[in-house]
Protein backbone atom coordinates (compact mmCIF):
# COMPACT_ATOMS: atom_id res chain seq x y z
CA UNK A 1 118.40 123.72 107.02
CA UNK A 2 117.46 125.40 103.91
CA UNK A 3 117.67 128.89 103.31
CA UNK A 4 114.35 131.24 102.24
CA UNK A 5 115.04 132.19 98.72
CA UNK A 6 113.40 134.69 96.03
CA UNK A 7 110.74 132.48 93.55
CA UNK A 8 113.16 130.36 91.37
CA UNK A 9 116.10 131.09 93.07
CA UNK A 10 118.11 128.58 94.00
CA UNK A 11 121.55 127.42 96.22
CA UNK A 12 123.91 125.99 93.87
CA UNK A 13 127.94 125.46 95.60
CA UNK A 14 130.57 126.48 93.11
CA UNK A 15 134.37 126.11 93.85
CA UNK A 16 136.38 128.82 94.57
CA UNK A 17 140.36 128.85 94.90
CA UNK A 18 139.56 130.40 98.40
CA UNK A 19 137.10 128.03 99.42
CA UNK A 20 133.37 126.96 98.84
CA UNK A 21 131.09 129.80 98.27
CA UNK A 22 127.17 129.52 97.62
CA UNK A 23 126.24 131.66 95.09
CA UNK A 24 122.46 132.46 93.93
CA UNK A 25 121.42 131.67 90.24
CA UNK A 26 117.88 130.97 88.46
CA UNK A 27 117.49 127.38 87.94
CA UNK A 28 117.28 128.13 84.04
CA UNK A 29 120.19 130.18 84.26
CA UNK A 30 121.60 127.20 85.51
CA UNK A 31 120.43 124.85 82.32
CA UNK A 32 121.46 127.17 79.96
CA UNK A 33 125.01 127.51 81.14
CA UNK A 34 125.24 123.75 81.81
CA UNK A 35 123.67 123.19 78.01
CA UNK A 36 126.12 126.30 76.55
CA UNK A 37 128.81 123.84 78.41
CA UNK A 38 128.07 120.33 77.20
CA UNK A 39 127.31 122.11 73.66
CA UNK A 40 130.88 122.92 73.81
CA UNK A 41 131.84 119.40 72.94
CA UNK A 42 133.91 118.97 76.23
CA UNK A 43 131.99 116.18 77.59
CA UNK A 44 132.24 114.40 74.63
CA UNK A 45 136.23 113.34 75.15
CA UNK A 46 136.38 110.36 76.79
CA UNK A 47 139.87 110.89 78.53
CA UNK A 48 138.21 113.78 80.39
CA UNK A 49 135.39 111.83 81.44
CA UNK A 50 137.74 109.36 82.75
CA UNK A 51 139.64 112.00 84.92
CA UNK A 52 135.99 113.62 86.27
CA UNK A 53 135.09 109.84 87.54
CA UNK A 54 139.01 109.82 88.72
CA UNK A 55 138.55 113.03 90.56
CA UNK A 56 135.01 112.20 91.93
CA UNK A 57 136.66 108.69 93.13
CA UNK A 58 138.82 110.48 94.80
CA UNK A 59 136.86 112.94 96.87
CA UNK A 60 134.79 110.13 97.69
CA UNK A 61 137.66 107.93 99.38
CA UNK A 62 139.07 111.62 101.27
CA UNK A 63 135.60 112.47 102.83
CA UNK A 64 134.60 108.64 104.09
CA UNK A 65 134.61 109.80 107.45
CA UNK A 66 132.57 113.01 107.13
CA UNK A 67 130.18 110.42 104.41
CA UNK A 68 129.69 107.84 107.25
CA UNK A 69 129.20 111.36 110.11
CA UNK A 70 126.30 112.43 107.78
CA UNK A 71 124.65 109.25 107.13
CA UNK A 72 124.61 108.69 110.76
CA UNK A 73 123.48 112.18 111.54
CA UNK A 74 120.56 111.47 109.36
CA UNK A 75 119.89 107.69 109.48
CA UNK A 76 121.96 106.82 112.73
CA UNK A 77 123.65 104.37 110.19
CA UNK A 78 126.77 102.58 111.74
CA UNK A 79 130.01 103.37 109.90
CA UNK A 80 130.31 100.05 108.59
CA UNK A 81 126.71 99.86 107.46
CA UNK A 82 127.37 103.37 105.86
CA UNK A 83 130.28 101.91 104.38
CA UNK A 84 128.95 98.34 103.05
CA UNK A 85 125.51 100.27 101.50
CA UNK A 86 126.76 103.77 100.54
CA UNK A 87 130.13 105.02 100.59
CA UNK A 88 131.73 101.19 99.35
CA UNK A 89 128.67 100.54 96.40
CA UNK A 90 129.65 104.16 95.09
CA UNK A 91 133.48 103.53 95.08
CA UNK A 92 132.48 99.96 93.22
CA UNK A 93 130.58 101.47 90.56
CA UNK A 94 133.48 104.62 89.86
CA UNK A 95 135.78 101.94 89.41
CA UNK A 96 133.68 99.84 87.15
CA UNK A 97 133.04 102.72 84.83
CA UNK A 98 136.49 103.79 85.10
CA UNK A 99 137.47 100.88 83.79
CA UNK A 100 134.76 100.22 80.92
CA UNK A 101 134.14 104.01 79.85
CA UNK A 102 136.18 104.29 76.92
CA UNK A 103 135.04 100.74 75.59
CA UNK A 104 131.07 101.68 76.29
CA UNK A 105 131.62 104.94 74.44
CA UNK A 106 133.58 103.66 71.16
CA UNK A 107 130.74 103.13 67.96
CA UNK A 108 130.07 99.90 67.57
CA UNK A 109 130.33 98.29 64.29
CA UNK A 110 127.06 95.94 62.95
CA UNK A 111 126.29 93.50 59.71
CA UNK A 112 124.67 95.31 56.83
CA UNK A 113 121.59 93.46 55.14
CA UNK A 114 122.30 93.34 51.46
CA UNK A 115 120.19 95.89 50.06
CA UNK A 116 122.23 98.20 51.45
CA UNK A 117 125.53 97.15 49.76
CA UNK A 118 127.61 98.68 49.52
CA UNK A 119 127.88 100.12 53.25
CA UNK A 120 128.98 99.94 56.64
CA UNK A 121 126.24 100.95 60.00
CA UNK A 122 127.34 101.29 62.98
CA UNK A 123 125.86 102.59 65.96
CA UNK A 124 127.45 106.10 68.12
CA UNK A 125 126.94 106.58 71.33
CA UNK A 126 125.43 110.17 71.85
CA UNK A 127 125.02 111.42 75.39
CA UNK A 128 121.42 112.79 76.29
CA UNK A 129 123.22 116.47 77.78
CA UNK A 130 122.01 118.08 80.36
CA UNK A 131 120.23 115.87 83.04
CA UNK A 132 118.49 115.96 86.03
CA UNK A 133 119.26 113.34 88.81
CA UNK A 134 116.58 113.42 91.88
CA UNK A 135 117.24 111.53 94.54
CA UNK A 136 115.89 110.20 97.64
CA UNK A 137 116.26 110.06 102.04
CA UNK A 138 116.71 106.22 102.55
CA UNK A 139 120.27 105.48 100.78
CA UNK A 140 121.09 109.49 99.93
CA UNK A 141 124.13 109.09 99.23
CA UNK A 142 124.64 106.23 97.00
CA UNK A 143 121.43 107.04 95.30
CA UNK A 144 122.69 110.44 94.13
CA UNK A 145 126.34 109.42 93.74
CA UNK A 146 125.78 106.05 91.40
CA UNK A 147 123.65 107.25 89.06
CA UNK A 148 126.15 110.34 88.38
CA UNK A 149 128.99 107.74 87.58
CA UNK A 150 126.61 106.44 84.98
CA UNK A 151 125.67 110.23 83.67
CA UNK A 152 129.22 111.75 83.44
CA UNK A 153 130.59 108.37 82.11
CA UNK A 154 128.24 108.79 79.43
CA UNK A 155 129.08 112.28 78.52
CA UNK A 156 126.59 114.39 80.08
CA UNK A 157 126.26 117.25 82.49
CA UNK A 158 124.40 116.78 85.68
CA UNK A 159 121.95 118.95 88.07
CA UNK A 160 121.65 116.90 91.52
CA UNK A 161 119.07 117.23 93.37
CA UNK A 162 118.82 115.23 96.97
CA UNK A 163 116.50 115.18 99.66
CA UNK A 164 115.35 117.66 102.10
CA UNK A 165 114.56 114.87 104.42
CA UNK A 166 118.38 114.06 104.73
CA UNK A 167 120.35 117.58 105.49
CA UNK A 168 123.76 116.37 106.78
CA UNK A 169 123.91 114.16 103.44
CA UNK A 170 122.83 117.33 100.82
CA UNK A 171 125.06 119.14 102.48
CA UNK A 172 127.72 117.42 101.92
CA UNK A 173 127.29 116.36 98.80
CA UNK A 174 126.42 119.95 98.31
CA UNK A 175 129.79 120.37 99.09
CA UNK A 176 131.91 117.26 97.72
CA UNK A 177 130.60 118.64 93.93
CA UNK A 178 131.40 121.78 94.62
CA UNK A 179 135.04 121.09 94.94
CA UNK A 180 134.97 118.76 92.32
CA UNK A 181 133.35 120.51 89.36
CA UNK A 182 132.23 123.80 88.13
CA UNK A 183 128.37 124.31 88.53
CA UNK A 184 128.32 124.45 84.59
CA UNK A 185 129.25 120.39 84.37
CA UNK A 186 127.70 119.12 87.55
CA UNK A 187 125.71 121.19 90.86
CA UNK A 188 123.62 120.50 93.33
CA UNK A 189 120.42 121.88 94.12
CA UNK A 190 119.12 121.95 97.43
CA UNK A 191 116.08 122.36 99.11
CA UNK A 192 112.03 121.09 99.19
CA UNK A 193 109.36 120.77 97.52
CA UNK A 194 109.33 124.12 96.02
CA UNK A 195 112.39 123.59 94.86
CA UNK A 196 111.29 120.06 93.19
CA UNK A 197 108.50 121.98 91.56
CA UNK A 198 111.01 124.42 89.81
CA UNK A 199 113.26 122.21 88.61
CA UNK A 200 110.50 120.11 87.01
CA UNK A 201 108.96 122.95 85.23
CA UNK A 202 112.70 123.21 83.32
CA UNK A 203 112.98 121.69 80.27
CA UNK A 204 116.19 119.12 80.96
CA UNK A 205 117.39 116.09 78.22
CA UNK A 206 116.82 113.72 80.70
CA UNK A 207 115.42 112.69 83.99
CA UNK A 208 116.72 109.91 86.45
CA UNK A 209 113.88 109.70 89.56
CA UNK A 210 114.35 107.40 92.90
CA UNK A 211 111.26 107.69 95.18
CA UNK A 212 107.96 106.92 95.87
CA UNK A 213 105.32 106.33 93.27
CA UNK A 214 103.24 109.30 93.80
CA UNK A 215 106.00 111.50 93.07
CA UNK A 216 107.06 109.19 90.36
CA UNK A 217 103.52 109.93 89.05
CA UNK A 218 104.48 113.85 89.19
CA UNK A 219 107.96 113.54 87.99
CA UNK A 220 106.84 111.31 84.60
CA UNK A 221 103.45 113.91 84.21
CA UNK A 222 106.28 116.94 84.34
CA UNK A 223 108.67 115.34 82.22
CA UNK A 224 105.62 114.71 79.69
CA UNK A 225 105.44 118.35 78.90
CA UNK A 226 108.33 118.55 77.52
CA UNK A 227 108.79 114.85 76.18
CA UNK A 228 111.86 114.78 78.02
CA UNK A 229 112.80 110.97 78.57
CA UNK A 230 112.89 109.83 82.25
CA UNK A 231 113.84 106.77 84.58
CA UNK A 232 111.89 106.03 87.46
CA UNK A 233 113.26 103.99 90.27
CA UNK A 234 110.26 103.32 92.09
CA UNK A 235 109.35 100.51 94.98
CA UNK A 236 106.14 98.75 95.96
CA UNK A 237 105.13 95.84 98.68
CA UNK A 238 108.45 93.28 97.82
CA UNK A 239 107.26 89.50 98.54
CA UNK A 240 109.75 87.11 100.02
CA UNK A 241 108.83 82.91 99.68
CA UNK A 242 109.57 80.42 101.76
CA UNK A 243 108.48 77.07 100.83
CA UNK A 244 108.50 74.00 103.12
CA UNK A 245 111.87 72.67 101.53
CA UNK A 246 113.91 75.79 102.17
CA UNK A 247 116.81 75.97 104.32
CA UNK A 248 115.05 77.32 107.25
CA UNK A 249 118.07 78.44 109.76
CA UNK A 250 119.72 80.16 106.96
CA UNK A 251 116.38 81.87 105.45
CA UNK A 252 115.42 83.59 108.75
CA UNK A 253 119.36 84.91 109.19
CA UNK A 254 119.17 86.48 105.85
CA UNK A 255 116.03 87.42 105.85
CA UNK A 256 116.24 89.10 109.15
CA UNK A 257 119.71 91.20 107.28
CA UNK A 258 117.74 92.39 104.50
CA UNK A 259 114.11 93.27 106.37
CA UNK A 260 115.90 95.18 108.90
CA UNK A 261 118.76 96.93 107.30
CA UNK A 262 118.61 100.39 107.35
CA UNK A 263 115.60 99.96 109.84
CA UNK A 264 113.64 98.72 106.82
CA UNK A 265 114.04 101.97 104.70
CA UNK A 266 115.46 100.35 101.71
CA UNK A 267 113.49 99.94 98.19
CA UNK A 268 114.25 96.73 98.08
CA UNK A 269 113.62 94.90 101.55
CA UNK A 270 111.63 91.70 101.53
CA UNK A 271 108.24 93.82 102.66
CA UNK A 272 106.41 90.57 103.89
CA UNK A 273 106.79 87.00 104.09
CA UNK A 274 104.50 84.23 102.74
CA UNK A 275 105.64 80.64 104.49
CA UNK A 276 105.09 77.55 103.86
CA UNK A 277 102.20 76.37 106.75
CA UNK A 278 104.39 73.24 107.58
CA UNK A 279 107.07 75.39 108.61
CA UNK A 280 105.75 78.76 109.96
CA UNK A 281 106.06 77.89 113.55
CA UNK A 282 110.08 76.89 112.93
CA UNK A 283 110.56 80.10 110.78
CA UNK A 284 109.34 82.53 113.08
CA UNK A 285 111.34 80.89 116.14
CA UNK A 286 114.40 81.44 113.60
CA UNK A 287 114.02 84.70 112.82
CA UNK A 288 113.77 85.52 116.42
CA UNK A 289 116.73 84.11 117.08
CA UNK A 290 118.25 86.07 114.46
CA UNK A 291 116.78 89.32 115.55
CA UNK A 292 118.60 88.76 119.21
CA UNK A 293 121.61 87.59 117.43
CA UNK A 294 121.95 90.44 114.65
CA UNK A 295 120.61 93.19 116.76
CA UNK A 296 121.01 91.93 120.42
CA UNK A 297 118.06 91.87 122.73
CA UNK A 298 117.74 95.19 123.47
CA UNK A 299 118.01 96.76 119.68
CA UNK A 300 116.70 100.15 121.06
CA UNK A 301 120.00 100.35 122.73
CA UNK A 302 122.40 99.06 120.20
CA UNK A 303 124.71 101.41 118.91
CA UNK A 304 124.39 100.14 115.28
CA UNK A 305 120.84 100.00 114.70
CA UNK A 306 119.89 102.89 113.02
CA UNK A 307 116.67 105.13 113.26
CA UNK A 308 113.44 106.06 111.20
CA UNK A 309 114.20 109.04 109.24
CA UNK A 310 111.87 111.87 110.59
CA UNK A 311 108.77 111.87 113.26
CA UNK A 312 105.85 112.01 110.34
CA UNK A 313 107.36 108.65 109.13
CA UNK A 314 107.61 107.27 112.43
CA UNK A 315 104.39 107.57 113.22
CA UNK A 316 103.31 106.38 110.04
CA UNK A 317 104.98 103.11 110.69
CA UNK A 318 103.92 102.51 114.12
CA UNK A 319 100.09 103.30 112.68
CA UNK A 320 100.70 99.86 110.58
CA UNK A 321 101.65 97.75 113.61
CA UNK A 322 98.26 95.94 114.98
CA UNK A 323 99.96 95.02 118.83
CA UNK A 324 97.62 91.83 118.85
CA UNK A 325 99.37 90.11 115.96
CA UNK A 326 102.82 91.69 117.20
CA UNK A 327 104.40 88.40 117.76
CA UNK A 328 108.29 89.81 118.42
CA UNK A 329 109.06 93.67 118.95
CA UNK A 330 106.74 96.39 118.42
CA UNK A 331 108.58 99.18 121.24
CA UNK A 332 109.42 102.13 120.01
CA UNK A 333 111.28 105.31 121.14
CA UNK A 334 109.63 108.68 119.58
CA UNK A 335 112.61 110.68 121.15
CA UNK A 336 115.09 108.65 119.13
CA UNK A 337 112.61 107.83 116.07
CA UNK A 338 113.90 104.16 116.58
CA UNK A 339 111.59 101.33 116.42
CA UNK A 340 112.27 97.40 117.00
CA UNK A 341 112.46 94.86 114.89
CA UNK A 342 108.77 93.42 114.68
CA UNK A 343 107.49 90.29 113.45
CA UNK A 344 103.31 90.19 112.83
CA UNK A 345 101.79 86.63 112.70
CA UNK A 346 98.26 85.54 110.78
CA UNK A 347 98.82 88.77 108.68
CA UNK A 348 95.93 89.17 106.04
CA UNK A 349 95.56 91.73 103.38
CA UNK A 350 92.84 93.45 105.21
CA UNK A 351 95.33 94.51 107.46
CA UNK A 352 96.70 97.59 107.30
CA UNK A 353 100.45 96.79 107.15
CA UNK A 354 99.51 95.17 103.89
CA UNK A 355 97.73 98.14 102.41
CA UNK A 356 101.07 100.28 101.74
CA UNK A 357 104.87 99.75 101.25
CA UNK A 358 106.08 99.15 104.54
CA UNK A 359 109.34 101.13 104.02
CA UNK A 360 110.15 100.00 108.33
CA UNK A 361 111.55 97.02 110.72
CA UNK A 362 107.86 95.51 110.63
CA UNK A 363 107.87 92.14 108.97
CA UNK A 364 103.99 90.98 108.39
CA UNK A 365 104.00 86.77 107.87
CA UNK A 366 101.05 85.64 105.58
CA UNK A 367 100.54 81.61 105.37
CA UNK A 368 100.04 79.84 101.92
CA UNK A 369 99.92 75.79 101.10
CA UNK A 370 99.99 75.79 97.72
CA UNK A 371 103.02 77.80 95.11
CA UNK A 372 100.46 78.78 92.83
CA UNK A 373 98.25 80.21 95.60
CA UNK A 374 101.31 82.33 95.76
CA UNK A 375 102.05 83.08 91.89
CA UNK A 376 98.10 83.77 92.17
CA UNK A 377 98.52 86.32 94.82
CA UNK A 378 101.34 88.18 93.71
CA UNK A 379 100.65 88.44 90.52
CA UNK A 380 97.00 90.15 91.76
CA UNK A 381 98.72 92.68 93.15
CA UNK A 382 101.52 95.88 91.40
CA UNK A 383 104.41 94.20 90.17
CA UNK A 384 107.37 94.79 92.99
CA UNK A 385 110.62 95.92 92.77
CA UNK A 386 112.06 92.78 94.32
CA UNK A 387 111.07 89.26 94.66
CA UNK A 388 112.87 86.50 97.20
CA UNK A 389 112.13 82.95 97.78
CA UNK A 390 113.91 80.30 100.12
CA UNK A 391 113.61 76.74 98.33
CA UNK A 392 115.68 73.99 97.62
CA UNK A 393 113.24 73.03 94.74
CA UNK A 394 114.51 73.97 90.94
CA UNK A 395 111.40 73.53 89.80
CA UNK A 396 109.83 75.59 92.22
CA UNK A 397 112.41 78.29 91.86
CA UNK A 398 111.94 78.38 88.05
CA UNK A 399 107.77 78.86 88.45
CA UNK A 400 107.90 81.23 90.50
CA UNK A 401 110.46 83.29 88.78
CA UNK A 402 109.05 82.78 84.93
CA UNK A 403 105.55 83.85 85.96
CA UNK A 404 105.90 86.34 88.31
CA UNK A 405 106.58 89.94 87.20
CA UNK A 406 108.90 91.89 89.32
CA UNK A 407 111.83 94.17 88.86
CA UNK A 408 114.68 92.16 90.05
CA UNK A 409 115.32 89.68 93.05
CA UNK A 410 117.09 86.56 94.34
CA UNK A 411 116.97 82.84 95.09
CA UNK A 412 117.84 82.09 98.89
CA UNK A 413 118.96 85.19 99.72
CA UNK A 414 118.01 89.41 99.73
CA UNK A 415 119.11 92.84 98.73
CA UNK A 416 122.02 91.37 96.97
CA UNK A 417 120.94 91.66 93.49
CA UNK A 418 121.97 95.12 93.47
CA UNK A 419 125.13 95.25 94.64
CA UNK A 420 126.67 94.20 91.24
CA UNK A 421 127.76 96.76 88.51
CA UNK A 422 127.34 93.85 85.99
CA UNK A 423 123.83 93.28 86.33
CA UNK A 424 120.88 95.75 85.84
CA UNK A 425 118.86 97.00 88.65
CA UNK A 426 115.38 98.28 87.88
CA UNK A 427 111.80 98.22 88.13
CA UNK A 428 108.77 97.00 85.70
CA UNK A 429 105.52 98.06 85.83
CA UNK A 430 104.30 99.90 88.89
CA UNK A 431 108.00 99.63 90.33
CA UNK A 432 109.83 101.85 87.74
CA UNK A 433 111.00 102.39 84.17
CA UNK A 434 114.56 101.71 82.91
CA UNK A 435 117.83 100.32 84.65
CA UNK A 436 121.23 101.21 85.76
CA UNK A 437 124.39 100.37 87.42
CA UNK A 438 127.43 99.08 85.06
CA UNK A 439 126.58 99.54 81.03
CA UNK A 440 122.99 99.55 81.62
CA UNK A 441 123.63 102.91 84.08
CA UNK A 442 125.91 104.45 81.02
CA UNK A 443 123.06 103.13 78.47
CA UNK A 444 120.59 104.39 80.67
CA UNK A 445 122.19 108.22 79.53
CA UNK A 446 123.17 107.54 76.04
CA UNK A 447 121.17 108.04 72.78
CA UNK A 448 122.42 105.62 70.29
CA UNK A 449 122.18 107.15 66.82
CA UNK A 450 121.97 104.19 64.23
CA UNK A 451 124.48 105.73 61.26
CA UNK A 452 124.21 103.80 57.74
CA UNK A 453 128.01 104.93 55.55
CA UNK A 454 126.56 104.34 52.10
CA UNK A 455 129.46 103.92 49.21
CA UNK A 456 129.89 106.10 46.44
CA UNK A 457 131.43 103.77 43.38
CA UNK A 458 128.16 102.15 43.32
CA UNK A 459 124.69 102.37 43.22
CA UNK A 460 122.21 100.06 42.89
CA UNK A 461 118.86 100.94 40.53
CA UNK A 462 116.45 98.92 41.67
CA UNK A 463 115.16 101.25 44.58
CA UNK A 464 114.31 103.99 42.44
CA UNK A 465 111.07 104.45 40.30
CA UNK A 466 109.91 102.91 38.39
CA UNK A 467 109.13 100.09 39.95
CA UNK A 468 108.02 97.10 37.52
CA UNK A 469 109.76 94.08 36.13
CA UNK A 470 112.82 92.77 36.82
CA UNK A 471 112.99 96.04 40.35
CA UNK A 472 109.90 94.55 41.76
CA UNK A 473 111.18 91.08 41.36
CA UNK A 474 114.86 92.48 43.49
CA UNK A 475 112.74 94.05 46.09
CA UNK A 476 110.63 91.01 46.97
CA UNK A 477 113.67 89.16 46.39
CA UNK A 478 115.63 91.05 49.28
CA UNK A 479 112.68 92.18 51.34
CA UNK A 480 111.50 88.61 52.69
C-alpha cells in the first residue's frame, strides 16, 4: 500500500481543479510552507476557520458510504458501528466547534489586583501553528478527524499522519483533505515507520499522539529535542467493578457492548473485570447471555462482528488466552483474523492476559471481597485510561472514584464518557498527557498569552526605587 520513496520524501495529496494528484515534497519543505502559510495571518480569522470546519463537515457527510467501505475493509466494522463510533462522533464534534469557535477564540476579559491600577488584563487566545496530529489503527478515522476539528478551530495548520496498519482509512482520508484544503493548511502524510521517524525529527509547534505507550515514550523523547509541546493519548489495562449490590442483568449487557466493541480494539474497553465473590457465578451466566444475544451464537459468522486488525496482532491475542480458564469462547479464525468473544474465570495477575493491555474480545474475571482490596489493587498498578464500576452504593461509588487515579470513566455503564464534546477525554499518568474534545480539544491547541493594558494618566511611585518608608509600607500593604 505504500509507495518506496527517496530518504525524506514523502506522499502528500494536493487538490487539483482536474482531480487529486500526489505530488512528492520533503517533509520540511512541507513545514516551512505550512509555517510561511499560518505566518500569513490567515488562520487567525475566525470566519474562515468557521467555513474550513463547514467545508470539512461537509465532505464528511458526502463520503459516509466510502468512510463506513474503508472502516470495514480494515476493521470489518458494520456500517452502523462505523457510523455510531467514527463517522457520527466526528460530525458531533464539527458541529460543536462550529458552533462555539468564535466564542472560544474572542480574549477574555479578567479582574485586575490593585497594584496594577490603573489597567485592564485579559487573556488572547494564540494558536500553537503548525502541528502534527499522529494517529492510530483501532478508531482511524475519528482519531485523526476529531482532533483536527479542535486544531483548525483553534487557528492552526495541520500535518496528519494515520496508520499504516489501516490502508483503506489513510487513503481516504488521504484523499477527503486533499479536496478540502491546500497541503499548505492541512495534508496528510502517509506511510510507516520510516515515515514516523521523519516527521519526528521536524521541528513542529505542537504534537497531538494516540497510541501505545512505547511509542508514546518515542514521540514525547522526539518532541523533547525540540521542546515542542505534545499530547499523548495513551491506554493501559482499564478495570471495570462490580460490587455485590450492582444491577447485575444490566452490568453484564453493557459490559459485554463496551468489552467487545470493535472486537476489543478500543483505548478505552473495560480490559478486565473484578466481581464481587457473592455474585461471580450470576455475572458470568449474564454476560453469556449477552454475548449470544449481542453477537448471536455463532459470532464468527455474524456479519457485524468485526475482525482483529492484522495477523501479528492476532496472534498476539490468542497467545494471552490460557484455554483451561476459557470459560465462554476462545475459537478463532486466522483466515478471517476474527476471534470470539471470550470470558476467562479465576484470572490472577500471574497470568499472562494480565501482564499487557488486552487491546481484544478476551475478558479476564478476577474475584475480590473487600472495595479496598480493590482501591489497593488498582492503585498498585499504572493509572488507566478508564475506570467502570456497577454499584448501587453512593458511598461506594464515591471511594472508589476519589482515590483511584485514572483518566476518565463511568458509573454503571462503559465507553460513554467520551462520546460528549462537553466533557474532556484524557489520560493521567501512564495513560496520557492533556485532553480534548469540545473547548478542552480547542484549548488543547491554543497558547493563551496573559496581556496586562497598563494606563497612561497615571502612575503609581511606589514600585520604583527607592524602596523605604512610606513604598515599603504600600508594597506589604498590597502584596499579602
Amino acid at each position: 500500500m505504500r509507495e518506496r520513496n527517496a530518504p525524506g520524501i514523502l506522499t502528500v495529496p494536493r487538490r487539483r481543479r482536474s482531480g487529486m494528484e500526489v505530488m512528492i515534497m520533503d517533509v520540511n519543505e512541507l513545514i516551512r510552507k505550512q509555517k510561511a502559510y499560518f505566518a500569513t495571518g490567515m488562520t487567525m480569522d475566525v470566519n474562515r476557520r468557521i467555513h474550513a470546519l463547514k467545508k470539512l463537515y461537509h465532505a464528511v457527510k458526502t463520503n459516509e458510504r466510502k468512510i463506513s467501505a474503508a472502516l470495514q475493509a480494515d476493521l470489518g466494522k458494520s456500517s452502523m458501528e462505523a457510523y455510531m463510533c467514527e463517522t457520527g462522533l466526528v460530525l458531533s464534534e464539527l458541529s460543536f466547534m462550529i458552533s462555539h469557535c468564535r466564542r472560544y477564540a474572542a480574549d477574555r476579559r479578567v479582574p485586575t489586583n490593585l497594584p496594577n491600577f490603573h489597567a485592564s488584563s485579559f487573556v488572547m487566545k494564540q494558536p500553537y501553528g503548525c502541528v502534527l496530529i499522529m494517529s492510530p489503527w483501532n478508531y482511524p478515522f475519528m482519531l485523526t478527524i476529531e482532533p483536527l476539528a479542535d486544531a483548525i478551530a483553534a487557528g492552526n495548520t495541520a500535518i496528519l499522519k494515520p496508520s499504516a496498519y489501516s490502508p483503506a482509512t489513510s487513503a481516504l482520508i488521504a484523499r477527503l483533505i486533499g479536496e478540502c484544503f491546500p497541503p499548505e493548511y492541512v495534508a496528510v502524510v502517509t506511510g510507516g515507520r520510516k515515515e514516523n521517524s521523519q516527521l519526528l525529527d521536524c521541528k513542529f509547534d505542537k504534537i497531538f499522539f494516540t497510541g501505545s505507550k512505547e511509542v508514546g515514550r518515542v514521540v514525547m523523547s522526539q518532541a523533547a529535542k525540540h521542546l515542542t509541546p505534545v499530547t499523548l493519548e495513551l491506554g493501559g489495562k482499564s478495570p471495570c467493578i462490580v460490587d455485590n449490590t450492582a444491577n447485575i442483568r444490566l452490568a453484564a449487557k453493557r459490559i459485554v457492548f463496551g468489552k467487545y466493541l470493535n472486537c476489543g480494539q478500543t483505548c478505552v474497553a473495560p480490559d478486565y473485570v473484578l466481581v464481587h465473590a457473592d455474585v461471580k457465578e450470576a455475572f458470568i451466566t449474564a454476560v453469556k447471555d449477552q454475548i449470544a444475544k449481542q453477537f448471536t451464537s455463532d459470532p464468527l459468522h455474524n456479519a457485524d462482528y468485526g475482525k482483529i486488525i492484522n495477523e501479528k496482532h492476532y496472534q498476539r491475542i490468542m497467545g494471552l488466552i490460557d484455554a483451561e480458564k476459557v470459560v465462554y469462547g476462545g475459537q478463532g479464525n486466522p483466515e478471517t483474523m476474527q476471534i470470539a468473544p471470550t470470558v476467562m474465570d479465576n484470572v490472577t495477575w500471574e497470568d499472562a492476559v494480565m501482564g499487557e493491555e488486552i487491546f481484544g474480545p478476551v475478558m479476564p474475571i478476577l474475584t475480590f471481597t473487600s472495595i479496598e482490596e480493590v482501591i489497593g489493587t488498582i492503585n498498585a498498578h499504572p493509572s488507566p485510561l478508564a475506570l467502570y464500576i456497577f454499584s448501587g452504593s453512593k458511598s461506594i461509588v464515591r471511594k472508589v472514584t476519589s482515590r483511584c487515579s485514572f483518566g476518565g470513566g463511568c458509573v454503571n455503564d462503559t465507553i460513554i464518557h467520551l462520546a460528549t464534546s462537553r466533557m474532556a477525554f484524557g489520560g493521567v499518568g501512564e495513560s496520557g498527557m492533556g485532553s480534548y474534545h469540545g473547548r478542552k480539544g480547542f484549548d488543547e491547541f491554543t497558547h493563551e498569552k496573559s496581556i496586562v493594558d497598563k494606563k497612561t494618566w497615571i502612575d503609581l511611585p511606589f514600585r520604583y526605587q527607592k524602596y523605604a518608608g512610606w513604598k515599603a509600607q504600600l508594597i506589604r500593604m498590597f502584596l499579602r
